[in-house]
C-alpha atoms as a PDB file:
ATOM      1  CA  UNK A   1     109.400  78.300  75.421  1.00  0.00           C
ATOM      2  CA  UNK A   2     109.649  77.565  71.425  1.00  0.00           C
ATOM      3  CA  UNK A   3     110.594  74.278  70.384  1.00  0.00           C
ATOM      4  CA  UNK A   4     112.063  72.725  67.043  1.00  0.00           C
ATOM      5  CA  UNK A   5     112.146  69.375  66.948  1.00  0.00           C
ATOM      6  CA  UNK A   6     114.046  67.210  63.923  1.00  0.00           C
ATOM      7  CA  UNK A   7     115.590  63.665  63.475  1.00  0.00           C
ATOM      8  CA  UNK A   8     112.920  62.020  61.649  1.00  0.00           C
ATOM      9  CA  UNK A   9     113.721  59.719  58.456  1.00  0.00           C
ATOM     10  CA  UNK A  10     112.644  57.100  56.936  1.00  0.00           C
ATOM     11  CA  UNK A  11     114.133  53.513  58.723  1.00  0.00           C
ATOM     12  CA  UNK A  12     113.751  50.005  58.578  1.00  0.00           C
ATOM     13  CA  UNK A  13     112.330  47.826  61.476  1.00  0.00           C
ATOM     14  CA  UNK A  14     114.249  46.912  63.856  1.00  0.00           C
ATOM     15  CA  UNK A  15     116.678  50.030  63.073  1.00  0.00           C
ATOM     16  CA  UNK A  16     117.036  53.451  65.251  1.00  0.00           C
ATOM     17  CA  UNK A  17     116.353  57.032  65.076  1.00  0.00           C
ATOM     18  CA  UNK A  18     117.164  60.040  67.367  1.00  0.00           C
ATOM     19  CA  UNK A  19     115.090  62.699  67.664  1.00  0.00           C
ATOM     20  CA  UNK A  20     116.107  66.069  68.857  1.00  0.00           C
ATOM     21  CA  UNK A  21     114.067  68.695  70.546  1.00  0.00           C
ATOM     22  CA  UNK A  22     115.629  72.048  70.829  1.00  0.00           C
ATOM     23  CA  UNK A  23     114.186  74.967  72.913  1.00  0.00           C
ATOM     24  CA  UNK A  24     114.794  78.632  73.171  1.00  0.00           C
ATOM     25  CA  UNK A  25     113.316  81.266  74.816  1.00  0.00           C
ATOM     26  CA  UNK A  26     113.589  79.379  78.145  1.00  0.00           C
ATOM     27  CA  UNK A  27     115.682  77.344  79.917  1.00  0.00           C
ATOM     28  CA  UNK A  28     114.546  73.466  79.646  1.00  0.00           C
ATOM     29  CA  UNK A  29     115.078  72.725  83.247  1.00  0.00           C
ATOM     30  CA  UNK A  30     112.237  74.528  84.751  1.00  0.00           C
ATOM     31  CA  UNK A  31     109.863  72.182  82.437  1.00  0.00           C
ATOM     32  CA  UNK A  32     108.517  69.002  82.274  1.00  0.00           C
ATOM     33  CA  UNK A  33     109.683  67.548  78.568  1.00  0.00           C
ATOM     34  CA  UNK A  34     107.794  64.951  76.339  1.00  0.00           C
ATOM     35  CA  UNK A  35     107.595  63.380  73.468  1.00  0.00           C
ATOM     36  CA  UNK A  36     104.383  62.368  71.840  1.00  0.00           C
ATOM     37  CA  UNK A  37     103.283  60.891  68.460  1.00  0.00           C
ATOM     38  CA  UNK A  38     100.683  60.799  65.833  1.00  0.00           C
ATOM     39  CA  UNK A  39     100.054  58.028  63.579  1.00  0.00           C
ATOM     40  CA  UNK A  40      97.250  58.604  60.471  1.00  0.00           C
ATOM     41  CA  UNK A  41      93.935  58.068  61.532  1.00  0.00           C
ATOM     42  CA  UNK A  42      94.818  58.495  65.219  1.00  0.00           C
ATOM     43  CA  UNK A  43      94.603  60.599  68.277  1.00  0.00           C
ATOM     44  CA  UNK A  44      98.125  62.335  69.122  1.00  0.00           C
ATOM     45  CA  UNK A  45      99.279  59.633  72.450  1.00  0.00           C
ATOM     46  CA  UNK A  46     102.244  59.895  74.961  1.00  0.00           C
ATOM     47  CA  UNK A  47     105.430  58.497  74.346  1.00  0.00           C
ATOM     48  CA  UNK A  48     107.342  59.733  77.018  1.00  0.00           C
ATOM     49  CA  UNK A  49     107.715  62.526  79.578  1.00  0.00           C
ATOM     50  CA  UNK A  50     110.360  63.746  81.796  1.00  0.00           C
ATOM     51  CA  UNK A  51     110.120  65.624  84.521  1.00  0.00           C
ATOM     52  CA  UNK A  52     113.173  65.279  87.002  1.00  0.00           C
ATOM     53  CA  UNK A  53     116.383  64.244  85.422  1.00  0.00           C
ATOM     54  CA  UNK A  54     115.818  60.656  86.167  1.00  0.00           C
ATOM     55  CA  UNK A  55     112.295  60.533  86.483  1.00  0.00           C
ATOM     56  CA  UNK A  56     110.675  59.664  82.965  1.00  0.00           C
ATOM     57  CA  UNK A  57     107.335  57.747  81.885  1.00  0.00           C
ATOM     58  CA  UNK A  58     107.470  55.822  78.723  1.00  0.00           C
ATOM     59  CA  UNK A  59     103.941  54.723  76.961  1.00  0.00           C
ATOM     60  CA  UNK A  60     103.990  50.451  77.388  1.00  0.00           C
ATOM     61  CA  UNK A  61     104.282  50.298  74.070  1.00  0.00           C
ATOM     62  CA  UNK A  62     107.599  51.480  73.649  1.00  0.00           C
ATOM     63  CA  UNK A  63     109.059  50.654  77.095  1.00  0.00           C
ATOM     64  CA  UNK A  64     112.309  49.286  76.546  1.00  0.00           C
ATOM     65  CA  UNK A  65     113.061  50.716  73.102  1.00  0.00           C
ATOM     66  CA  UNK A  66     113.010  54.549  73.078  1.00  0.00           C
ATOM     67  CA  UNK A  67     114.625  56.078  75.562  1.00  0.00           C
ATOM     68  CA  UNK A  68     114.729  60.326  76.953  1.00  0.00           C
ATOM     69  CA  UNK A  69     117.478  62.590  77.691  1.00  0.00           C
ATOM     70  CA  UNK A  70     117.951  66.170  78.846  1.00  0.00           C
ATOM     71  CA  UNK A  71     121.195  68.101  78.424  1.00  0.00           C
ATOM     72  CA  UNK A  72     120.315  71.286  80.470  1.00  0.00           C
ATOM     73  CA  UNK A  73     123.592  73.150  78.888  1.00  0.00           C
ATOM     74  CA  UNK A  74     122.401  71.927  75.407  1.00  0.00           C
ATOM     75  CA  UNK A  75     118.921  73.215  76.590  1.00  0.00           C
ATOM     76  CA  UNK A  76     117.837  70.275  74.275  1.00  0.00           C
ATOM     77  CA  UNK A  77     115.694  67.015  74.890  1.00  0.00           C
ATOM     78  CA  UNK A  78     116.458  63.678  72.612  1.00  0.00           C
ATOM     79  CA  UNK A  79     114.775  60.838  72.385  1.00  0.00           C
ATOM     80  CA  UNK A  80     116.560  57.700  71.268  1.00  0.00           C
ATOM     81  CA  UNK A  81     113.982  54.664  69.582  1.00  0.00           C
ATOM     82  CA  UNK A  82     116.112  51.629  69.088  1.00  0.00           C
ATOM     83  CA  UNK A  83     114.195  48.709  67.401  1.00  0.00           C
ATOM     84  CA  UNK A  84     111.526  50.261  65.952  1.00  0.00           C
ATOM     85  CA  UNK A  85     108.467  48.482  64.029  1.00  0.00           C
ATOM     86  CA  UNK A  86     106.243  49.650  61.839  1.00  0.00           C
ATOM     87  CA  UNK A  87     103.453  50.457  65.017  1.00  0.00           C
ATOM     88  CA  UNK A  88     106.084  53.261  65.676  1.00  0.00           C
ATOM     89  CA  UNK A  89     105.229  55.252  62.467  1.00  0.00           C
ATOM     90  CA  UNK A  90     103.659  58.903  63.428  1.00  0.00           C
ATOM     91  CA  UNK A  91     104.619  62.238  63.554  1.00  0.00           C
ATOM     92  CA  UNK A  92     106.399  62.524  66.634  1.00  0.00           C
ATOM     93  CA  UNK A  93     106.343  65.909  68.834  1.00  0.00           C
ATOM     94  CA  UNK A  94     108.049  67.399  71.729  1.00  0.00           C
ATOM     95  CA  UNK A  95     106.479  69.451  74.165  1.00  0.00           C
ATOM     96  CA  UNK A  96     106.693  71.617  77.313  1.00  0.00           C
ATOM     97  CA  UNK A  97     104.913  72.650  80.482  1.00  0.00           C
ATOM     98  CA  UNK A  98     106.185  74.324  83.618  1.00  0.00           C
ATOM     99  CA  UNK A  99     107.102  71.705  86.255  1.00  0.00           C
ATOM    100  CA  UNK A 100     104.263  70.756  88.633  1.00  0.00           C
ATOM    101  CA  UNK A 101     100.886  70.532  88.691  1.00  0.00           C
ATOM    102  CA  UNK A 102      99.681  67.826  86.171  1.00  0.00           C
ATOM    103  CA  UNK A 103     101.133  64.886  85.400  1.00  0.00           C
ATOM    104  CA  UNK A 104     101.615  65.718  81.664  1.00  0.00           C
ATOM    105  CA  UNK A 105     100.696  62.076  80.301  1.00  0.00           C
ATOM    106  CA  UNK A 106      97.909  63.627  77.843  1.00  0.00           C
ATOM    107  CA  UNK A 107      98.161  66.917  75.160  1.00  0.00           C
ATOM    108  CA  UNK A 108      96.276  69.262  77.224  1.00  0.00           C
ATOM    109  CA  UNK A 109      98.655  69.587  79.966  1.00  0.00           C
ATOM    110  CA  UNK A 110     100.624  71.079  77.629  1.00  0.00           C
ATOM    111  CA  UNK A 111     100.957  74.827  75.910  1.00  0.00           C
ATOM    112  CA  UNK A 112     104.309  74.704  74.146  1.00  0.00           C
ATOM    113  CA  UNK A 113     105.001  71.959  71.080  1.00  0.00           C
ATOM    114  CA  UNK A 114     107.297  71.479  68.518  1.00  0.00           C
ATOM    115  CA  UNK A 115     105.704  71.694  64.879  1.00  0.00           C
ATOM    116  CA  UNK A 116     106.395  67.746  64.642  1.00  0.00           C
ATOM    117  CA  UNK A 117     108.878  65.176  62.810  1.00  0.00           C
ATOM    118  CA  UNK A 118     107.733  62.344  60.668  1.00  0.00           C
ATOM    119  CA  UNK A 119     109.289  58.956  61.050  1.00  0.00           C
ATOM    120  CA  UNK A 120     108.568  56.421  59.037  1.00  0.00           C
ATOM    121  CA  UNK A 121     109.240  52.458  60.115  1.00  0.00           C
ATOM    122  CA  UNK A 122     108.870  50.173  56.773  1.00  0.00           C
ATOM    123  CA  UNK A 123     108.453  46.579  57.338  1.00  0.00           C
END
């Protein structure tokens, strides 16, 4: 599956941003979707994955604020970040793996990524 993710900006804190994650090449619902993110100086870190529609796990840190979605017709995954701080700035990515297997809360478990959207939180 290719992915192309966009939605990132430039945003104040406590404003919101929605990213979008579209895929092609296969259909979204026989994957496990995430979203990760890479702030400078730092290892890439989960944000969030989904696996079942309503089965997601968000990162502690932004439990609460960001939240997934899936539209299977759309074959496209968003993720919503409501009150963001300047902690939230990184290049954010989507990514896929087939469902099963590992539980997909670290970058090796998966082989398909988007090429990354920058958001940027000023204080």
């Amino acid at each position: 599956v290719q992915l192309q993710a966009c939605g990132g900006g430039l945003v104040q804190a406590g404003g919101s941003l929605r990213l979008s994650c579209a895929a092609s090449g296969s259909i979204i619902s026989r994957y496990a979707m995430a979203w990760f993110r890479q702030a400078p100086g730092k290892e890439r870190e989960i944000v969030v994955v989904n696996t079942w529609s309503d089965s997601a796990y968000y990162a502690d840190s932004v439990k609460g604020r960001f939240t997934i979605s899936r539209d299977n017709a759309k074959n496209t995954v968003s993720l919503q970040m409501n009150s963001l701080t300047p902690e939230d700035t990184a290049v954010y990515y989507c990514a896929a793996k087939r469902l099963g297997g590992s539980s997909g809360r670290s970058s090796p478990d998966y082989n398909s990524w988007g090429q990354g959207t920058l958001v940027t939180v000023s204080s």
